[in-house]
Protein backbone atom coordinates (compact mmCIF):
# COMPACT_ATOMS: atom_id res chain seq x y z
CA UNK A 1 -32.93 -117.76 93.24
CA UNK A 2 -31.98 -117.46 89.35
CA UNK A 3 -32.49 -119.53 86.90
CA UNK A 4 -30.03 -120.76 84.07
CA UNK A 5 -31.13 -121.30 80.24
CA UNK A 6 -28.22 -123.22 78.13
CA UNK A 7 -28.58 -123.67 73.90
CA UNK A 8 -26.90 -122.56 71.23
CA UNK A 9 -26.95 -119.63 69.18
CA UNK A 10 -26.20 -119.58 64.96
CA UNK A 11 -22.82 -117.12 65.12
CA UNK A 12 -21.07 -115.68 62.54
CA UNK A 13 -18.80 -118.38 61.99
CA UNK A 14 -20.72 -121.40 63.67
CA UNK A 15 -23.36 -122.54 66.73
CA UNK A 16 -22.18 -120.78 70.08
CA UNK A 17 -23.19 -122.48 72.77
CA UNK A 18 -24.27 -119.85 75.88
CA UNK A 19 -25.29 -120.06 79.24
CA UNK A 20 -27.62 -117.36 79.76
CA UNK A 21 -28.24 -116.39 84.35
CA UNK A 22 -31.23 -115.18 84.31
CA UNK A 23 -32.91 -113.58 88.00
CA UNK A 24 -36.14 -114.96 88.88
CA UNK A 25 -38.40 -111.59 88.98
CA UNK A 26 -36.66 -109.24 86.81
CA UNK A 27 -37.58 -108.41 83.49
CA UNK A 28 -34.50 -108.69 80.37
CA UNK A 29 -34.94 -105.23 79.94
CA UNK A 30 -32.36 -104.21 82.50
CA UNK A 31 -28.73 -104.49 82.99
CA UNK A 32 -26.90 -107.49 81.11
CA UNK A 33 -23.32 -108.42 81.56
CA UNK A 34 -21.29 -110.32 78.61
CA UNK A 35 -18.47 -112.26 79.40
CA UNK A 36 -15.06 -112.60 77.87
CA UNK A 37 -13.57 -115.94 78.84
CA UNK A 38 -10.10 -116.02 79.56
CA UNK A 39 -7.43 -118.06 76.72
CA UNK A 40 -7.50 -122.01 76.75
CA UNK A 41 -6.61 -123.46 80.04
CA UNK A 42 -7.13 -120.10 81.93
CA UNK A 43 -10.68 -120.29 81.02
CA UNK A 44 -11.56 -123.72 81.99
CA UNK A 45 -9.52 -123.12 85.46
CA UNK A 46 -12.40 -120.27 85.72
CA UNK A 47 -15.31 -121.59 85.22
CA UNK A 48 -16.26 -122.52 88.81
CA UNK A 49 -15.86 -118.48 89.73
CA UNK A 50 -17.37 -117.69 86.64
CA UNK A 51 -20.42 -119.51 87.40
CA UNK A 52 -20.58 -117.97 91.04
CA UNK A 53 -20.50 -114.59 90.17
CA UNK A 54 -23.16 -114.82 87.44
CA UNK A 55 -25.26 -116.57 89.96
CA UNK A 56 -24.46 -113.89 92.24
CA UNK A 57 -25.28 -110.83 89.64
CA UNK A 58 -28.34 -112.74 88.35
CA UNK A 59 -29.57 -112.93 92.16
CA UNK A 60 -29.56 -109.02 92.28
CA UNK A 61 -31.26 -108.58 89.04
CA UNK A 62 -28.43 -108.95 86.08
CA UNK A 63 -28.63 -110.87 82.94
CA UNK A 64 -25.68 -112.38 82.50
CA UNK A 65 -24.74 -114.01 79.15
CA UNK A 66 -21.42 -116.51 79.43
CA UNK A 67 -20.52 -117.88 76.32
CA UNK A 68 -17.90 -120.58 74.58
CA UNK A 69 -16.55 -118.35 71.61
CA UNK A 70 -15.89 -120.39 68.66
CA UNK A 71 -12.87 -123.28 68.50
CA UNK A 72 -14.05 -123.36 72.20
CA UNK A 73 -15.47 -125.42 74.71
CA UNK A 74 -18.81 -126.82 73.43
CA UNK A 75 -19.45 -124.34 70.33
CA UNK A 76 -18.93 -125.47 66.70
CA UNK A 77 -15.04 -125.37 65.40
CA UNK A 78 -11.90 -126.43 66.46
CA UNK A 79 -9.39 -124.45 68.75
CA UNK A 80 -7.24 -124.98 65.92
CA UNK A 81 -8.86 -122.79 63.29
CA UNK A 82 -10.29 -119.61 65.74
CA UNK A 83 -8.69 -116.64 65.45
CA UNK A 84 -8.81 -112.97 67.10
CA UNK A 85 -10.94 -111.45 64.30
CA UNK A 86 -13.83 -114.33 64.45
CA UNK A 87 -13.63 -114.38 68.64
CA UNK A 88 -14.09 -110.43 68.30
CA UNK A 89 -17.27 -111.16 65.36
CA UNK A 90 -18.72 -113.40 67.93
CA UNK A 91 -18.90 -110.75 70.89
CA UNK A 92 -20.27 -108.42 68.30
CA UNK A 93 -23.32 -110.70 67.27
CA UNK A 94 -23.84 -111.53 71.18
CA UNK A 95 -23.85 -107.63 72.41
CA UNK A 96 -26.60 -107.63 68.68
CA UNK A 97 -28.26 -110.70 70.38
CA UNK A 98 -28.56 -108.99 73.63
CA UNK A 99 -29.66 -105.99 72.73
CA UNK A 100 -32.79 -107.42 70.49
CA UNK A 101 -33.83 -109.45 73.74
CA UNK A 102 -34.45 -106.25 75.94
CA UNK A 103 -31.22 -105.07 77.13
CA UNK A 104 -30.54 -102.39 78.23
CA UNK A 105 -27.29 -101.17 79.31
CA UNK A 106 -24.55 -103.88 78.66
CA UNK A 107 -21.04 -104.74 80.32
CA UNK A 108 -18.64 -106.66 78.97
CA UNK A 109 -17.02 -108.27 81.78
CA UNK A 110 -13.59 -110.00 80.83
CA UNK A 111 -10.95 -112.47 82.67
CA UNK A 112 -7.09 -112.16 81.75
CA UNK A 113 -6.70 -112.49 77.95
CA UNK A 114 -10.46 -111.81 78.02
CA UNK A 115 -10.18 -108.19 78.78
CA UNK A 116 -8.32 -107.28 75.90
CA UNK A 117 -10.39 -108.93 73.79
CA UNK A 118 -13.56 -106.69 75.24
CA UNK A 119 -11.53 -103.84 75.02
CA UNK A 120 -10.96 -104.03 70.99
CA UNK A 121 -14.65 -105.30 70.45
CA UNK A 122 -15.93 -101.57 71.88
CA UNK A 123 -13.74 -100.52 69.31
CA UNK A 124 -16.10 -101.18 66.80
CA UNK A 125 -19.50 -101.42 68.82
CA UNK A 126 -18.41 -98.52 71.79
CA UNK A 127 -21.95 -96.94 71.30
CA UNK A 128 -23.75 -100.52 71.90
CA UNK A 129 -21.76 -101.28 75.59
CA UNK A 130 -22.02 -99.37 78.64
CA UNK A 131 -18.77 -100.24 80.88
CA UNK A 132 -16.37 -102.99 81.19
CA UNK A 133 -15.15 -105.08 83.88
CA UNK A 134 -11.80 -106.33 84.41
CA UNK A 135 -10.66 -109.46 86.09
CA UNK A 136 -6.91 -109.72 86.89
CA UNK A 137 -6.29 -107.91 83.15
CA UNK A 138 -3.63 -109.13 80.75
CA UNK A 139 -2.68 -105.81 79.37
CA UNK A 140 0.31 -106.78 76.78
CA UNK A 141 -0.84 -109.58 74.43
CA UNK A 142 2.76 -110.44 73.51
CA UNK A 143 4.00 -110.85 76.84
CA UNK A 144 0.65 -113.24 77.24
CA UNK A 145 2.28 -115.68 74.34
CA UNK A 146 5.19 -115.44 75.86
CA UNK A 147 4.47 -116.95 79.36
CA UNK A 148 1.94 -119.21 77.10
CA UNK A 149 4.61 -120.22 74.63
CA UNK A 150 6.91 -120.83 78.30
CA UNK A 151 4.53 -123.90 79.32
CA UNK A 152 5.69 -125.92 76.35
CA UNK A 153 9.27 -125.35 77.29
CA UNK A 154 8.47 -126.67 81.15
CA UNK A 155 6.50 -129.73 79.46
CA UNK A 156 10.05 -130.14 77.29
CA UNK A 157 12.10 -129.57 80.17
CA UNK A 158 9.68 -132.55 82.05
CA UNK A 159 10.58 -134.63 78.97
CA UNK A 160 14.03 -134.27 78.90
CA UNK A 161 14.16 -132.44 75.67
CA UNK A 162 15.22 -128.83 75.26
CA UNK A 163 12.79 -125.99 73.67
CA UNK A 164 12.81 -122.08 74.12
CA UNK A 165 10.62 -119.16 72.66
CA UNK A 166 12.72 -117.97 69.98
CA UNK A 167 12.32 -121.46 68.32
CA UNK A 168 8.92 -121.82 69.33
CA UNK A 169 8.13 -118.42 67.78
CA UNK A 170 10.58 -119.23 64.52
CA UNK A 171 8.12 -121.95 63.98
CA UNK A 172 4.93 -120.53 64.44
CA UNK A 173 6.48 -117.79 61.66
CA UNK A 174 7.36 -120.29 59.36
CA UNK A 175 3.12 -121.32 59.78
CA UNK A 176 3.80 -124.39 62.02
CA UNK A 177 1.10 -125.09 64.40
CA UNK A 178 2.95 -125.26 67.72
CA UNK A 179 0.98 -127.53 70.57
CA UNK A 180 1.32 -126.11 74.00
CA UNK A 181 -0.79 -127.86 77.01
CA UNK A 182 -2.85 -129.96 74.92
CA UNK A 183 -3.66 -126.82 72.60
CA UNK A 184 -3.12 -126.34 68.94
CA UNK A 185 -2.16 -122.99 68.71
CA UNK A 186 -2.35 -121.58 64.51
CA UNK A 187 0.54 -119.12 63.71
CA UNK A 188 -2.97 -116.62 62.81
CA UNK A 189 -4.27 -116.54 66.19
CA UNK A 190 -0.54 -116.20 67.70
CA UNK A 191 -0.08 -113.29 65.68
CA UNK A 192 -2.97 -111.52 66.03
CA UNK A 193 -2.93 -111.81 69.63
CA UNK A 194 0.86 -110.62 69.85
CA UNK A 195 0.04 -107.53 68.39
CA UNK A 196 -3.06 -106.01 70.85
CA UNK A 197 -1.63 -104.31 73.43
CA UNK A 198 -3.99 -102.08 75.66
CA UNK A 199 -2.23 -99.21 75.91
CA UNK A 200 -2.81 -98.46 71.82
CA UNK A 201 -6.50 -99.10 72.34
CA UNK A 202 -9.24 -96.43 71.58
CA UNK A 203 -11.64 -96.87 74.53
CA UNK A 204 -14.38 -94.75 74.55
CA UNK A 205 -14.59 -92.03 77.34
CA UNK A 206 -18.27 -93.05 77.92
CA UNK A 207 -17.39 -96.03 79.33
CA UNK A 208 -16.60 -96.91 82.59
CA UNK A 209 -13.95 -99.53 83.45
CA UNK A 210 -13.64 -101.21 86.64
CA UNK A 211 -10.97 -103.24 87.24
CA UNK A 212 -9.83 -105.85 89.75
CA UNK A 213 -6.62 -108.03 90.56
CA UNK A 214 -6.28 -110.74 93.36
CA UNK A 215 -3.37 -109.89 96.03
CA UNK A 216 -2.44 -112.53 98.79
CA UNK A 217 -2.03 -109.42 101.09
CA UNK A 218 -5.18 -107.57 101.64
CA UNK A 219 -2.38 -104.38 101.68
CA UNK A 220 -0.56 -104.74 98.56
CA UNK A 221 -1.85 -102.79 95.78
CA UNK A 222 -2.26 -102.54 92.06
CA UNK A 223 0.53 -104.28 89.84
CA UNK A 224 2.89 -100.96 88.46
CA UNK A 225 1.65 -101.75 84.65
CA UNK A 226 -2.39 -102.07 85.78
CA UNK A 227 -1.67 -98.49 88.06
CA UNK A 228 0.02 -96.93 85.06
CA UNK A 229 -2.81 -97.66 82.62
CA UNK A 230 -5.48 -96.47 84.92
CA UNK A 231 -4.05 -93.33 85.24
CA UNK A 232 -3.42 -93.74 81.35
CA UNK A 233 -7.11 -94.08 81.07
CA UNK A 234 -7.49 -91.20 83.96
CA UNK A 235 -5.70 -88.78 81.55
CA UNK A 236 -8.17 -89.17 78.39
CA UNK A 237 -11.44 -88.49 80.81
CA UNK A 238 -12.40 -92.16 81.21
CA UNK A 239 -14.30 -92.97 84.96
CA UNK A 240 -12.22 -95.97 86.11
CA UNK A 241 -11.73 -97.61 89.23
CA UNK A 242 -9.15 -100.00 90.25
CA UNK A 243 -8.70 -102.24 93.45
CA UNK A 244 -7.28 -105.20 94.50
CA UNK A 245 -9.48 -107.94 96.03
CA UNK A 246 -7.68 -110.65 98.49
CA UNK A 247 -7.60 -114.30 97.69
């Protein structure tokens, strides 16, 4: 059975809280896993899986660290005032933290917006992380605003008022702090998450990527933009594998 330690850590920008799975016999000197939450709602709608499968790796021996990046959750700030750059500093001072408690190699393990975010942090600290897991992988992070930017517009629609993108996005230009399900999104974050877009990301080849998406058929397989950038990936000598899990 594994054990769970919760606290907080002093991150660059403010106290990150962590929960850290830890298995009952194994030393910290082994394999840890990091994970990348997924964006506002999307994360909190995980946590229940999230939890499961870091019970589930911790059972087999894993260390797995799962963290509330800053503006988040129960760390120190205010959704409001995060941006890319500090959620990206805050995966580089865990993969630090990790690495002076005894770890040895180290995954990054991301959900949705969460992967693209681990992809640009090995960017920077490649020679420090080992492989990366994918879960259900947003791959464009402009088309991820966009379907974000859409649940205002339902919530509008609900009210009786009319909203669409192009005004939401003219405002967020203009520096407004547009609100969508309960979430203040800042015209900084918005734009820095617009512009990632995995495809234009320098992964090293040393890593390996796995990748999974949920079908409702058993049968179906990959999505036609996750199949095209594995074989993307394929092409510049990266070990990657890619399957669909049913649920």
């Amino acid at each position: 059975m594994s054990k769970i330690k919760t606290g907080f850590l002093a991150g660059p920008s403010g106290e990150l809280h962590v929960s850290v799975f830890l298995p009952k016999n194994t030393s910290c000197t082994g394999g840890w896993v990091i994970h990348v939450p997924a964006f506002a709602e999307e994360m909190n709608k995980c946590r229940p899986m999230v939890s499961r499968q870091a019970r589930r790796l911790a059972d087999i021996g894993v260390v797995v660290v799962v963290p509330d990046l800053y503006g988040t959750a129960d760390s120190d700030g205010e959704f409001g005032a995060a941006s890319w750059d500090v959620w990206k500093s805050d995966l580089e001072y865990l993969i630090d933290w990790s690495k002076a408690q005894g770890a040895g190699d180290i995954t990054l393990w991301g959900v949705r917006l969460g992967c693209l975010l681990a992809a640009e942090v090995v960017q920077n600290k490649g020679e420090s992380v080992n492989a990366l897991i994918f879960w259900q992988p947003v791959l464009n992070g402009q088309q991820h605003m966009t379907q974000f930017l859409r649940l205002r517009m339902a919530a509008a629609l609900m009210k009786g008022d009319s909203e669409n993108v192009t005004q939401l996005r003219e405002a967020l230009s203009r520096g407004e702090c547009v609100e969508v399900a309960g979430y203040p999104l800042p015209p900084l974050l918005f734009s820095q998450i617009e512009s990632v877009k995995m495809g234009n990301l320098k992964i090293p080849s040393s890593l390996g990527i796995c990748t999974l998406e949920v079908a409702s058929d058993a049968d179906k397989g990959l999505l036609p933009v996750t199949r095209k950038q594995n074989e993307h990936w394929r092409d510049l000598g990266i070990d990657c594998t890619a399957e669909t899990v049913q649920g």
